[in-house]
Structures are given as C-alpha cells and as structure tokens.
N, C-alpha and C. Protein backbone atom coordinates (compact mmCIF):
# COMPACT_ATOMS: atom_id res chain seq x y z
N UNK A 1 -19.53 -9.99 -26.33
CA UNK A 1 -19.25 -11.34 -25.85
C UNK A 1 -17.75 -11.52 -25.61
N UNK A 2 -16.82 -11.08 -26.51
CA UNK A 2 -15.52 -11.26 -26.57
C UNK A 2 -14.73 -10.53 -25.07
N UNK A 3 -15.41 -9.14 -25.14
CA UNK A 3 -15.27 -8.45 -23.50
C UNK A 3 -15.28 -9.24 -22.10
N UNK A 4 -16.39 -9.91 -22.36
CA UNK A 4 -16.99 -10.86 -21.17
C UNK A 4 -15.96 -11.80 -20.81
N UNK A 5 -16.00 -12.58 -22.32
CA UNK A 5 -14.97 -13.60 -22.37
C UNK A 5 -13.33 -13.16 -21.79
N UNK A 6 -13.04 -12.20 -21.85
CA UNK A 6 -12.33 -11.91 -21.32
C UNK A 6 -11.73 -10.93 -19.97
N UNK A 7 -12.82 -10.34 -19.53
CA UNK A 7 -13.16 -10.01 -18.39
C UNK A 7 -13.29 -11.27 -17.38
N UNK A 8 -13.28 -12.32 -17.74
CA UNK A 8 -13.90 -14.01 -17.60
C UNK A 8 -12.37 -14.43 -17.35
N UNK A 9 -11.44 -13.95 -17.99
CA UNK A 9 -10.16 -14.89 -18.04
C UNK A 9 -9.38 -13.87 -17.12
N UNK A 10 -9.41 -12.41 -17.13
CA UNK A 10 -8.55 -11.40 -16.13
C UNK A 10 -9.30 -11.83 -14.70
N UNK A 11 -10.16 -11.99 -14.20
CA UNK A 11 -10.64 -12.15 -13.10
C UNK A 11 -9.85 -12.88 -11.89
N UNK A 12 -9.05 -14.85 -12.64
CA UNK A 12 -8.75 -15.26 -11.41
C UNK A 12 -7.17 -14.15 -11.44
N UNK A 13 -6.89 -13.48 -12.68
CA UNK A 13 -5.35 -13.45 -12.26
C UNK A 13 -5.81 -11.73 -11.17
N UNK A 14 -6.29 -11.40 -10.95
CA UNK A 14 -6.58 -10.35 -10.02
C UNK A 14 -6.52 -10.91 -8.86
N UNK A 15 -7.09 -12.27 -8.48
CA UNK A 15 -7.18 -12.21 -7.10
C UNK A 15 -5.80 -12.81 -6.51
N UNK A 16 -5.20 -13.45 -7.25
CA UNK A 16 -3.89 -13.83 -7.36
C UNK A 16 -2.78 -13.16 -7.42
N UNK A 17 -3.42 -11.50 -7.18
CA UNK A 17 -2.43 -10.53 -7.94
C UNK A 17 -0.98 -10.16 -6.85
N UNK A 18 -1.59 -10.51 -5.41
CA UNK A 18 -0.49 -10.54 -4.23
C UNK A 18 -0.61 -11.54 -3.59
N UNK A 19 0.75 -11.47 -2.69
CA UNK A 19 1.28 -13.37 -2.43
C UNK A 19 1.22 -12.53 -0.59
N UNK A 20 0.46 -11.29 -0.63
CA UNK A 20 0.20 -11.14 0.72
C UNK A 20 -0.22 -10.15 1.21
N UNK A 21 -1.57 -10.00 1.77
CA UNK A 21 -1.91 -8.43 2.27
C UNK A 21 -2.01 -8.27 3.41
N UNK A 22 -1.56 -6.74 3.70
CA UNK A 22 -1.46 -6.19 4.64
C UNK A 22 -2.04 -4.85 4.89
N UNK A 23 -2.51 -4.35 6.01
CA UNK A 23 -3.38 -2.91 6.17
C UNK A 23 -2.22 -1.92 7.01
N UNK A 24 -2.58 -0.94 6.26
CA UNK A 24 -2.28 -0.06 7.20
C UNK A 24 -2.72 0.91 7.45
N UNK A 25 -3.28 1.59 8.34
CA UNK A 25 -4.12 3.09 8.67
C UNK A 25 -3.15 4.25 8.78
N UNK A 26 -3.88 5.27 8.95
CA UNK A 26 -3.75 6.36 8.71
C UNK A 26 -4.96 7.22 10.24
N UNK A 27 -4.26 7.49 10.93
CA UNK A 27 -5.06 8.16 11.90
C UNK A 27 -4.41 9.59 12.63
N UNK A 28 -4.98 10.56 13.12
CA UNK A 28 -4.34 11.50 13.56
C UNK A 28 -2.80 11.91 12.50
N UNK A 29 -2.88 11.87 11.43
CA UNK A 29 -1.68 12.24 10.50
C UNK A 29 -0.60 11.26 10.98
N UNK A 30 -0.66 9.90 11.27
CA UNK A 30 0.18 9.00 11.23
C UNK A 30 -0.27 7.60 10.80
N UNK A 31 1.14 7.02 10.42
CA UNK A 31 0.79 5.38 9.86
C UNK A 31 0.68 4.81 11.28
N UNK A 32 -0.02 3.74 10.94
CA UNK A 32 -0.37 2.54 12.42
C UNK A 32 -0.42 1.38 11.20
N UNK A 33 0.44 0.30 11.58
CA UNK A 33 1.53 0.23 12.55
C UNK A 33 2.38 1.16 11.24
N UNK A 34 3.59 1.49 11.99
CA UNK A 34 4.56 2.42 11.51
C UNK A 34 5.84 1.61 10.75
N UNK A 35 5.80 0.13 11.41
CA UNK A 35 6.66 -1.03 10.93
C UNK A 35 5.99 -1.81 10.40
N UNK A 36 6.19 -2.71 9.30
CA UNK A 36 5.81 -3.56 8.47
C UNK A 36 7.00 -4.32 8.10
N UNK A 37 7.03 -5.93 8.64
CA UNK A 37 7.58 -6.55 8.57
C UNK A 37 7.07 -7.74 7.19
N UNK A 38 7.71 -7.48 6.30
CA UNK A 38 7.38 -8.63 5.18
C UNK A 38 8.29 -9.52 4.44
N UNK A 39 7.69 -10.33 3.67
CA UNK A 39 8.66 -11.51 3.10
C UNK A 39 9.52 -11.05 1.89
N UNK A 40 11.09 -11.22 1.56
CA UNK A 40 11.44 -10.46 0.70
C UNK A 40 10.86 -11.49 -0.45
N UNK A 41 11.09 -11.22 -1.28
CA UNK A 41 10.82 -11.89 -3.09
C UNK A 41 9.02 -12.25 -2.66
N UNK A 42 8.68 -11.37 -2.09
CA UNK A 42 6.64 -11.88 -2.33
C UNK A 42 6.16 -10.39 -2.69
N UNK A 43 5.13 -10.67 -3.67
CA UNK A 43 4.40 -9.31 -3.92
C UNK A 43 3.25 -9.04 -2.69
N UNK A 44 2.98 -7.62 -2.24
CA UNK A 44 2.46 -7.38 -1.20
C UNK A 44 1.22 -6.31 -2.05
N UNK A 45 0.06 -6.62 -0.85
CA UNK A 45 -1.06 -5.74 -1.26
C UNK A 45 -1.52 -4.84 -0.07
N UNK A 46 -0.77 -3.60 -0.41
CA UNK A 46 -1.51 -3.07 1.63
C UNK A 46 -2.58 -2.23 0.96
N UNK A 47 -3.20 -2.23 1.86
CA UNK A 47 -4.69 -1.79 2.22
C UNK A 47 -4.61 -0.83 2.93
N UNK A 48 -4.69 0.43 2.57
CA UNK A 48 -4.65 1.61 3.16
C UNK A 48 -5.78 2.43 3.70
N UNK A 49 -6.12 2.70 4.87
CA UNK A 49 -7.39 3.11 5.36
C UNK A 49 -6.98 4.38 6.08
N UNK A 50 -7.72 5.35 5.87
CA UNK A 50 -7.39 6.99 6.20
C UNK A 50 -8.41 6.98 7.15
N UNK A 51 -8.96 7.18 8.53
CA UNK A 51 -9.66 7.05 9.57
C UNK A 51 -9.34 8.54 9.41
N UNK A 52 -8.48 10.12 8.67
CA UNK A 52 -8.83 10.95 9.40
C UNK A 52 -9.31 11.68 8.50
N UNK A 53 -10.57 13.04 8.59
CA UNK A 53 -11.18 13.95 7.47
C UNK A 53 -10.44 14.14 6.49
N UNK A 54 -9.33 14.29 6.71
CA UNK A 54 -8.13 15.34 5.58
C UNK A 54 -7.63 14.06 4.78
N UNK A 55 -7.32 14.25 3.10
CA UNK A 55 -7.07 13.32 2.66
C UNK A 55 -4.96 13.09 3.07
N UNK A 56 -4.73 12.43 2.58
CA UNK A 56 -3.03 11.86 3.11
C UNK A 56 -2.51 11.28 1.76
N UNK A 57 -1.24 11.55 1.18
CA UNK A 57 -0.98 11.13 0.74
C UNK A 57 0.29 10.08 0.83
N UNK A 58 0.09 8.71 0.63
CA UNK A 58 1.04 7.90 0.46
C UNK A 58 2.18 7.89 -0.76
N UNK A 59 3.61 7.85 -0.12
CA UNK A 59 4.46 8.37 -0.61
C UNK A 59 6.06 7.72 -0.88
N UNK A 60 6.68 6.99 -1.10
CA UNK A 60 7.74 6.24 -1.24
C UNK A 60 9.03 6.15 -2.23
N UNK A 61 9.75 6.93 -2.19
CA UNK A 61 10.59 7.10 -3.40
C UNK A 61 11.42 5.97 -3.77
N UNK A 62 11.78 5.03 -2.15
CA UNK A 62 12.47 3.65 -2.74
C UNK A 62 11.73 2.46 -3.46
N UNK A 63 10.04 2.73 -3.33
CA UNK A 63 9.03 1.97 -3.29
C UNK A 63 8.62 1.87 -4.91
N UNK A 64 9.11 3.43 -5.15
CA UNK A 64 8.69 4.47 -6.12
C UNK A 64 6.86 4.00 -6.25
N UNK A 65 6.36 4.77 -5.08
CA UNK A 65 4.89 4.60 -5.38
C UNK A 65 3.75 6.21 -4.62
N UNK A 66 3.03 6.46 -5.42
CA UNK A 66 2.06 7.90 -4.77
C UNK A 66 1.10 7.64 -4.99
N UNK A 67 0.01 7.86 -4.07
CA UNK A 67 -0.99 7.69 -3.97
C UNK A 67 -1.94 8.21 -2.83
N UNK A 68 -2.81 9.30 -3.07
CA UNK A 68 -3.74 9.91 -2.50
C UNK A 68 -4.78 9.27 -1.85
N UNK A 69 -4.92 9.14 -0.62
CA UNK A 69 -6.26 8.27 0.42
C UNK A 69 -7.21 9.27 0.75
N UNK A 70 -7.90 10.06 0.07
CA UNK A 70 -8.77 10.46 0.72
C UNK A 70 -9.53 10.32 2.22
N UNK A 71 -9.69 11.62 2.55
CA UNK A 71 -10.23 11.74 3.98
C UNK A 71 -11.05 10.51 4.13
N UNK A 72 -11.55 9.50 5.17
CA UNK A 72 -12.36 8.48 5.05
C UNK A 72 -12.31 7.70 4.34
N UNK A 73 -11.31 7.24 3.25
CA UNK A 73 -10.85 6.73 2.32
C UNK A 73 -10.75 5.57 2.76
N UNK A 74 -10.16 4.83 1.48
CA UNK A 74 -9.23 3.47 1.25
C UNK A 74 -8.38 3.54 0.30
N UNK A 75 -7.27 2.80 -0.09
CA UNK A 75 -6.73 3.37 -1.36
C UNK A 75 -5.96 1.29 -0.82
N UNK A 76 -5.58 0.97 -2.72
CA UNK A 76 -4.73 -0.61 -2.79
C UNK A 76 -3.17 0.07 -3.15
N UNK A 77 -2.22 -0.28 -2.41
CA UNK A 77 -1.12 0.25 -3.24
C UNK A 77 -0.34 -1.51 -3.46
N UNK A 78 0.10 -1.48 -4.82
CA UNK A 78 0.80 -2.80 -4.60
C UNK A 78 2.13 -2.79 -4.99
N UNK A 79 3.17 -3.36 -3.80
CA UNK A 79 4.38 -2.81 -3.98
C UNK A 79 4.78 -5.21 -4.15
N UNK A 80 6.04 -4.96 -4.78
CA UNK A 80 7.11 -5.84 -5.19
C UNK A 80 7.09 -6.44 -5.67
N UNK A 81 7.99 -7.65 -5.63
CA UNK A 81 8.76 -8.45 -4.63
C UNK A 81 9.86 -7.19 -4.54
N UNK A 82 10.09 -7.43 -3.08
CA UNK A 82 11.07 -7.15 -2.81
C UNK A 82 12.58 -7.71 -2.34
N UNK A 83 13.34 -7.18 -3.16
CA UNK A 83 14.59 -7.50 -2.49
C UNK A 83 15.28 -7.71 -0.23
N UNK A 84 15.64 -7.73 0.09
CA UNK A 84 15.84 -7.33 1.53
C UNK A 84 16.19 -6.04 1.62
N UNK A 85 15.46 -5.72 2.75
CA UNK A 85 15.80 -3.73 3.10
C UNK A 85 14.83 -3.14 3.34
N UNK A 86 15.05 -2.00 3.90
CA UNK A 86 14.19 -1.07 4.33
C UNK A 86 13.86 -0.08 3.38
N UNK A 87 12.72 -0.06 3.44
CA UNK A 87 11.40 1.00 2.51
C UNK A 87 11.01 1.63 3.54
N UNK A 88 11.54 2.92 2.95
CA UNK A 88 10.48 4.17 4.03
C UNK A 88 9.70 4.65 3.44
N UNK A 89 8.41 5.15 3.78
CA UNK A 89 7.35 5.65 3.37
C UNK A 89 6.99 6.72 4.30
N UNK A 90 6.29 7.50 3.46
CA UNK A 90 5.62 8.72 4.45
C UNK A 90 4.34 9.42 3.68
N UNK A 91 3.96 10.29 4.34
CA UNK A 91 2.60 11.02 4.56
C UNK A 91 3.30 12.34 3.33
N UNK A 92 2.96 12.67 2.24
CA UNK A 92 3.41 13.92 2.09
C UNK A 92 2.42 15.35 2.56
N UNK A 93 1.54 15.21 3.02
CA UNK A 93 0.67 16.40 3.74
C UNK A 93 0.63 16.23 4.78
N UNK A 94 1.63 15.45 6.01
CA UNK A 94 2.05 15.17 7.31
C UNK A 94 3.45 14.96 7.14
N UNK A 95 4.10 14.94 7.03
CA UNK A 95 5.58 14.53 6.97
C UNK A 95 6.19 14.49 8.28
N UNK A 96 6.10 15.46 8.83
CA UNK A 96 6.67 15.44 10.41
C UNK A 96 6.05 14.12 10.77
N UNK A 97 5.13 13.80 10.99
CA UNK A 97 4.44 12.56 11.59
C UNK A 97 4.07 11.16 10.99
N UNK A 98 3.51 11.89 10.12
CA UNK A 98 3.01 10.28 9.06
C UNK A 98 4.29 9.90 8.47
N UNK A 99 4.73 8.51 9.25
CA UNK A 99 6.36 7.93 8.57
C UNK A 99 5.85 6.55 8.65
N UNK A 100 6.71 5.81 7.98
CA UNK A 100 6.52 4.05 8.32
C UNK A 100 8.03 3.69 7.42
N UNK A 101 8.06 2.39 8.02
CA UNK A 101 9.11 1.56 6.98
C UNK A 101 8.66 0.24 6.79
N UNK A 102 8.75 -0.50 5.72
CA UNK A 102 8.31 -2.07 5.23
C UNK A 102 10.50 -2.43 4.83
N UNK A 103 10.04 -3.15 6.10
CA UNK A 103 11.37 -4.00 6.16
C UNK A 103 10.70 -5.20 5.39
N UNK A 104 11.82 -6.16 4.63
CA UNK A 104 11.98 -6.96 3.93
C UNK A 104 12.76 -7.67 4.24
N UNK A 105 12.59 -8.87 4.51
CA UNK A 105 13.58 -9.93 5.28
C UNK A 105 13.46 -11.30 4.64
C-alpha cells in the first residue's frame, strides 16, 4: 500500500519533469533537425527516434549526457536548464555525419 501511495505522489512530478519537449531523429546516420533552438534557464525533454537499423549513440560532453537509441528505437534524454550557448552533440558510431547543436538563447 505504502508503494502505491507513493508511486501515487511521484506520478504528477514526472509529467512536470520538462518545461519543454522536443524530437529529434536520427536517419541515414544523421540528426534531423541538426539545430535546436531552445529557451535558456528551461529544462528540455528531447525525444529521440532512430528511423535507422543500426543502433546510434547520443553523445554530448558539454551536455555531459550518453545514451544508446537502438536501431528502430526511441530513447528520453533530459538535458538542463540551460545557461546561453551552444551544445554540440553527436552520433558516436557516425561521427562524420551524425552532428547537431541545441543553442540556448
């Protein structure tokens, strides 16, 4: 009961958990869109969708965030608030190709 009860109280703060989502794919070993324009000081929820067989991994050292999308996948990564500036991100099993940046403005 006590589980419930509190499975009961974590619930609304989950959906509340970002002040904004955004998708981004993964197709032919690249991000679409490749720019991501967002609000600085808001927490963001992108939604990552891998449209290709091979899994991809999402990758960000200013972001400091990793995370594997499996081939056909989805994967939640949740990055900030952020300060203003540019976040680059990339593909680490595409690198030549799979790039993006989440500007912060």
């Amino acid at each position: 009961m006590r589980a419930l009860l509190f499975a009961a109280l974590l619930f609304p703060l989950a959906s509340t958990a970002a002040d904004l989502e955004l998708g981004l794919t993964i197709k032919d070993h690249r991000f679409t869109p490749a720019e991501l324009k967002v609000p600085a000081g808001k927490k963001i929820k992108l939604v990552v969708s891998n449209q290709d067989s091979t899994p991809e991994e999402f990758e960000s050292h200013e972001l400091n965030r990793e995370k594997v999308i499996a081939g056909n996948g989805k994967a939640t990564i949740y990055v900030g608030p952020l300060t203003p500036g540019k976040y680059p991100f990339f593909g680490e099993f595409n690198e030549k190709t799979a790039r993006g940046v989440i500007i912060a403005e």
